[in-house]
Protein backbone atom coordinates (compact mmCIF):
# COMPACT_ATOMS: atom_id res chain seq x y z
CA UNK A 1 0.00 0.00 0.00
CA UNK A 2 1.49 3.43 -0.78
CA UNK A 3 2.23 4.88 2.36
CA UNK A 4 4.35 7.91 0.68
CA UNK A 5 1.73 10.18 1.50
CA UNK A 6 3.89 10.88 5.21
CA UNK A 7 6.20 13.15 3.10
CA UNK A 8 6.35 16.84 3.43
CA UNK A 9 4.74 16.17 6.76
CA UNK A 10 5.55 17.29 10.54
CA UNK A 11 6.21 15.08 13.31
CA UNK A 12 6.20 15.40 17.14
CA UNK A 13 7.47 12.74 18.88
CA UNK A 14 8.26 12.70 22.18
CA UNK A 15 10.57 10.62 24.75
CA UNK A 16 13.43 9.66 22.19
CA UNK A 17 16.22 10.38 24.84
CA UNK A 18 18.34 7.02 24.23
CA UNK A 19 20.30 5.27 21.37
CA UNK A 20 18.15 1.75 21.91
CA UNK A 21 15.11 3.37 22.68
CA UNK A 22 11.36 3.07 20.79
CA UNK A 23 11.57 6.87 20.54
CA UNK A 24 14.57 6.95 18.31
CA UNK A 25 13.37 4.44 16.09
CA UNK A 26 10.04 6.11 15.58
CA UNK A 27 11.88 9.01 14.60
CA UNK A 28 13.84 6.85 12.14
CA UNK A 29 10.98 5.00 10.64
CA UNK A 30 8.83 8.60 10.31
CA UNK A 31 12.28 10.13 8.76
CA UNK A 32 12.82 7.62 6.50
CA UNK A 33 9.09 8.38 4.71
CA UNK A 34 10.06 11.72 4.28
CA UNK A 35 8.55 13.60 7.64
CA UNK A 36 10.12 16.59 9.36
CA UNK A 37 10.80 15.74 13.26
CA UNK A 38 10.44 17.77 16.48
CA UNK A 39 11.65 15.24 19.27
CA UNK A 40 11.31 15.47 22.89
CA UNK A 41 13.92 14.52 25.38
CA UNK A 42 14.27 15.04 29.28
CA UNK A 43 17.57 13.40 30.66
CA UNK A 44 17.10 14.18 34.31
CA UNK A 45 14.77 11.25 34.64
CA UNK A 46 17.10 9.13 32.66
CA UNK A 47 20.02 9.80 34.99
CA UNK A 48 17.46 8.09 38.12
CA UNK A 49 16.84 5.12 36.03
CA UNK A 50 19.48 1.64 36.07
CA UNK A 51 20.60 2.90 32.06
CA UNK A 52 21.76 6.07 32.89
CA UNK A 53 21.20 9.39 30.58
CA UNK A 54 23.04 9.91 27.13
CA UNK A 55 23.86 13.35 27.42
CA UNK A 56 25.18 13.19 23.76
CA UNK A 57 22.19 11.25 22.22
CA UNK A 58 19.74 14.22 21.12
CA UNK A 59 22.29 16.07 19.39
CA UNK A 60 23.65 12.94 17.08
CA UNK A 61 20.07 11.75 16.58
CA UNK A 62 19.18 15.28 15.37
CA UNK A 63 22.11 15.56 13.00
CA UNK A 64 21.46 11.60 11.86
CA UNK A 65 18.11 12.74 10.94
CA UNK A 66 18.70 16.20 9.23
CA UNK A 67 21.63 13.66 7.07
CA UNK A 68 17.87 11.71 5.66
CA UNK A 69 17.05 14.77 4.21
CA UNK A 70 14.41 15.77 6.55
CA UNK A 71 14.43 19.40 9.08
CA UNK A 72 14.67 18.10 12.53
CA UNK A 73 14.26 20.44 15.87
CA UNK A 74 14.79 18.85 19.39
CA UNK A 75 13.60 20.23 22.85
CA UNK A 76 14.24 19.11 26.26
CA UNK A 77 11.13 19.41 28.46
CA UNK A 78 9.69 18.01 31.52
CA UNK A 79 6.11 17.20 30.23
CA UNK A 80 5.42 16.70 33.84
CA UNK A 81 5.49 20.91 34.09
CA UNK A 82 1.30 21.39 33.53
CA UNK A 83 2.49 24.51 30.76
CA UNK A 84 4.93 21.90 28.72
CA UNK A 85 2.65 20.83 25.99
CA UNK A 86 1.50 24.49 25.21
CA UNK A 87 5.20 25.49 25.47
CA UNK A 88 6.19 22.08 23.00
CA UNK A 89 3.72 23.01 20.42
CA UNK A 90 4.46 26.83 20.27
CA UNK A 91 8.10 26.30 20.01
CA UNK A 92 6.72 23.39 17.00
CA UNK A 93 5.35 25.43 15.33
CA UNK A 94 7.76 27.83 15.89
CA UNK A 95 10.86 26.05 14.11
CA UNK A 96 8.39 23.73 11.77
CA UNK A 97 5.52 24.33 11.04
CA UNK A 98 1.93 22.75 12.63
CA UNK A 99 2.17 19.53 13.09
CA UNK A 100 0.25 16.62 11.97
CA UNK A 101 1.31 13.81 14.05
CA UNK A 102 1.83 13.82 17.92
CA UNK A 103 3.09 10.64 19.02
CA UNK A 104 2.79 9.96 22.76
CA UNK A 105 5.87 7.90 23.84
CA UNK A 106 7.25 9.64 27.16
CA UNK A 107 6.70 7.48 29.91
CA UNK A 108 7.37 7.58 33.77
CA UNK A 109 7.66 4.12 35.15
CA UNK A 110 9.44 2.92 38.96
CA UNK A 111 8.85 -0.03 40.38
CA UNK A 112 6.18 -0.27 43.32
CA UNK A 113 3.75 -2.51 44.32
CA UNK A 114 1.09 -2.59 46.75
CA UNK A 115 3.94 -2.71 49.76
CA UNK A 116 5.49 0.38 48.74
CA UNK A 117 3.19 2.21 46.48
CA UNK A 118 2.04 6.18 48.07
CA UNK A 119 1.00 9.12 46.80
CA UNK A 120 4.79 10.76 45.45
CA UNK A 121 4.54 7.70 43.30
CA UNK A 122 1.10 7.84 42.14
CA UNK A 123 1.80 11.41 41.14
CA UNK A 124 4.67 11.57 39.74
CA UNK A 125 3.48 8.36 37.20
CA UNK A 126 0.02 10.43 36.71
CA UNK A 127 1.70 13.65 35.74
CA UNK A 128 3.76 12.63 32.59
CA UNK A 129 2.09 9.06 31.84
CA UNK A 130 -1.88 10.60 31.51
CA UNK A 131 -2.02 14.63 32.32
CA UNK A 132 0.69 15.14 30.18
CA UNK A 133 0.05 12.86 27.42
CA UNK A 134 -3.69 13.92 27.41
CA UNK A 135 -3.40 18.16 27.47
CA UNK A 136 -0.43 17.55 24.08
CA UNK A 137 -3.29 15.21 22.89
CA UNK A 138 -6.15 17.84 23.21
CA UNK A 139 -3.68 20.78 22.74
CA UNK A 140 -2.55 18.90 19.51
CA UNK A 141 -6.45 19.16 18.04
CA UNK A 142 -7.15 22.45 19.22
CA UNK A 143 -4.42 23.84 17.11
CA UNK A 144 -5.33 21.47 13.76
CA UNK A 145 -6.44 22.69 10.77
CA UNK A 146 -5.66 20.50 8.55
CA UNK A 147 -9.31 18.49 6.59
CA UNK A 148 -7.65 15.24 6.94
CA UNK A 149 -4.32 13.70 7.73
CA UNK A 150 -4.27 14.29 11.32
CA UNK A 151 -2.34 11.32 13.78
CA UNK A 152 -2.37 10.63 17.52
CA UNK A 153 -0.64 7.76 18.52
CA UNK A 154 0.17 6.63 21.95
CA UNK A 155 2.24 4.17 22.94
CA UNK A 156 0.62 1.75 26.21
CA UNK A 157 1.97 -1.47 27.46
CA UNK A 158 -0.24 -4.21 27.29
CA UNK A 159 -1.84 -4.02 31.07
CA UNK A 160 -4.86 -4.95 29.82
CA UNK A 161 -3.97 -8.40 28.52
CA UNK A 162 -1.91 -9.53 31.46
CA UNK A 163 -0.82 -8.82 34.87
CA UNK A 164 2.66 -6.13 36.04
CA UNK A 165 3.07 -7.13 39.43
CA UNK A 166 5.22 -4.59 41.29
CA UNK A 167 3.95 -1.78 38.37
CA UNK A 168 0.70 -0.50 39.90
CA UNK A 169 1.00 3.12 39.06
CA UNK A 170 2.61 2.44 36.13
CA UNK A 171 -0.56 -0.11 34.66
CA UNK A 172 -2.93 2.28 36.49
CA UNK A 173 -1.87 5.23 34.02
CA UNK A 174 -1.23 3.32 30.88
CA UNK A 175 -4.92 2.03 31.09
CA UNK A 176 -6.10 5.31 31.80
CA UNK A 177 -4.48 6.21 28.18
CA UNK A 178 -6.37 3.36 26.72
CA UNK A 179 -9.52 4.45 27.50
CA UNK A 180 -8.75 8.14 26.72
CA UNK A 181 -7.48 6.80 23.07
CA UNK A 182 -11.70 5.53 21.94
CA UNK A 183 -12.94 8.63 23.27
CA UNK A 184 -10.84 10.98 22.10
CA UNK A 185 -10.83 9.35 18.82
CA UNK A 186 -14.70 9.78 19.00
CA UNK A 187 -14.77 13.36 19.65
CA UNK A 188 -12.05 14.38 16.98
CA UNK A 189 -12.67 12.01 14.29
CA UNK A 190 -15.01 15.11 12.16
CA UNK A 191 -11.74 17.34 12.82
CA UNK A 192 -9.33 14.81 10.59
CA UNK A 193 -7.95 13.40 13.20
CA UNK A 194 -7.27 9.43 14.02
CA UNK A 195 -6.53 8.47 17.55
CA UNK A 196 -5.08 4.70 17.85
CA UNK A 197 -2.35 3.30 20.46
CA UNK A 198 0.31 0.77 20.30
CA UNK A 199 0.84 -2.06 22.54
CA UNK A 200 4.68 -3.16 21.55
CA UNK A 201 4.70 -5.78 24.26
CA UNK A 202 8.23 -6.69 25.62
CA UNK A 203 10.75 -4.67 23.76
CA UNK A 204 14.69 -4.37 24.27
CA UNK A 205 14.88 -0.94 24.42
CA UNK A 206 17.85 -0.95 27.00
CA UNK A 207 16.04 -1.57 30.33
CA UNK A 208 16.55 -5.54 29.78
CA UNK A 209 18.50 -7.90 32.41
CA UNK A 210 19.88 -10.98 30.75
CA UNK A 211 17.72 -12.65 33.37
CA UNK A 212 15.12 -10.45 32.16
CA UNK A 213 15.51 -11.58 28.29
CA UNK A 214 15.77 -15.09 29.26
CA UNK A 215 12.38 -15.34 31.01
CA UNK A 216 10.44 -13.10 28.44
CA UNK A 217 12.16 -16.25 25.61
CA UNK A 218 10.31 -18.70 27.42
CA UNK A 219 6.94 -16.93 25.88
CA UNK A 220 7.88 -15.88 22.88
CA UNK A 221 6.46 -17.87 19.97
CA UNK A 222 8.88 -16.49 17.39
CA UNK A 223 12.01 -17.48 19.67
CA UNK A 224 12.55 -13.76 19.95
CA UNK A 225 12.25 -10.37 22.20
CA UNK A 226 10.39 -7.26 20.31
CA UNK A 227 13.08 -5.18 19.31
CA UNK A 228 12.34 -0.80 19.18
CA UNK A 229 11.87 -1.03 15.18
CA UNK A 230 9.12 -3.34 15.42
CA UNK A 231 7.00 -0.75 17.31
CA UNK A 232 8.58 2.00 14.76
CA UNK A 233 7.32 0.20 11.80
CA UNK A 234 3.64 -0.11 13.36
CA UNK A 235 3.46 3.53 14.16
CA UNK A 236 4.53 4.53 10.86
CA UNK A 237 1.53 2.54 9.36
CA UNK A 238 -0.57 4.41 11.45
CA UNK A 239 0.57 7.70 10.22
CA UNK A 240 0.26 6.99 6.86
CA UNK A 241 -2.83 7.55 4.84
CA UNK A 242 -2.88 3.76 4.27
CA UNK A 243 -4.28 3.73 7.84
CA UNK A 244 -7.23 6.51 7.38
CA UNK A 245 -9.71 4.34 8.37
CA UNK A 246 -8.08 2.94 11.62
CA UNK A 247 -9.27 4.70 14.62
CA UNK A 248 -9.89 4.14 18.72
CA UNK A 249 -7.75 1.13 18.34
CA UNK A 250 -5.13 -0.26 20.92
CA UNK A 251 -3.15 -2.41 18.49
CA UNK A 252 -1.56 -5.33 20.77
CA UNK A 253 1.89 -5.86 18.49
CA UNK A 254 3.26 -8.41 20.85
CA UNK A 255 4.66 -11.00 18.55
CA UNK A 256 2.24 -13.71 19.94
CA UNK A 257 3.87 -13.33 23.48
């Protein structure tokens, strides 16, 4: 199916902070069909997590993806800050243009559990993982004015297929995305607008033990882990015109797992 129809498009896609991660290689896969990037990267939180921040990442990616051929911008934002998605946009539109594709893949995620879990946590998971994914979202169609061609995509983690013991906040917000997904996608369908989400399942993106990797082969019916460009390849389908007709999905990509 001609998916071509990407190019001489804008692209916002946020979290794409580390070499292995899912948000570099949706800025690959969108790049590579001809779309101008505006990426999102916040290295604080990065620096509290086992991986560690790559201070240097942004700028190469940026300067890989202006060497496609495409204009790419960069910001680094906390999009737990309740202004950052009117701040994002402006400075979007700004450098680019208006956008017409917000991708949703920033994520807060510690471990808790019902032991350990209090309100810091709950917060701090609720600010980036649904209030800031859902103002961009609604900021996103306020500002579009485009007839048709409009893309939300937001990226969710398969809580509602299986349990994520010791992830309560985290599953708590990511299902609260899934259920904002079909009813946004209701309310700005007649505005040009599709809203889906992608489930990726297990993916190395750099957080994997080798313990980690050699449970998650144990139910994997393709004797393999999801790798970032799996997830990349979905979401670009979903941006394309070739998925116009797609809308208030969660697409489970999981590889059979």
């Amino acid at each position: 199916m001609e998916m071509n129809v990407l190019q001489k498009r804008i692209a916002i896609v946020t979290g794409a902070s580390r070499r292995q991660g899912i948000g570099t290689a949706i800025c690959r896969a969108l790049a590579a069909n001809g779309i101008d990037i505006f990426f999102t990267h916040w290295s604080v939180y990065d620096r509290t997590m086992p991986w560690g921040a790559e201070e240097d990442w942004p700028a190469a990616l940026q300067q890989e993806l202006r060497e496609m051929g495409i204009r790419c911008e960069n910001l680094a934002i906390d999009l737990s800050v309740v202004d950052a998605p009117t701040r994002l946009l402006d400075e979007v539109e700004a450098s680019l243009g208006q956008p017409s594709i917000l991708v949703n893949n920033a994520a807060y995620s510690t471990r808790d559990g019902y032991q350990v879990l209090n309100a810091q946590m709950l917060d701090a998971h609720y600010a980036i993982n649904v209030r800031g994914t859902l103002l961009l979202s609604v900021e996103f169609a306020r500002r579009f004015t485009g007839k048709t061609g409009g893309r939300i995509i937001n990226m969710t983690s398969g809580q509602s297929l299986t349990p994520m013991p010791g992830e309560l906040a985290y599953i708590a917000t990511k299902g609260a995305i899934e259920a904002f997904t079909l009813t946004l996608s209701a309310e700005v369908a007649s505005l040009g607008i599709t809203v889906n989400a992608v489930d990726p399942g297990p993916t190395d993106s750099g957080w994997m033990t080798g313990d980690a990797k050699r449970e998650l082969l144990l139910h994997s019916p393709q004797g393999r882990i999801g790798q970032p460009e799996d997830a990349a390849r979905l979401v670009a389908f979903l941006a394309s015109d070739a998925a116009s007709w797609i809308t208030g999905q969660v697409m489970h990509s999981r590889g059979g797992f």
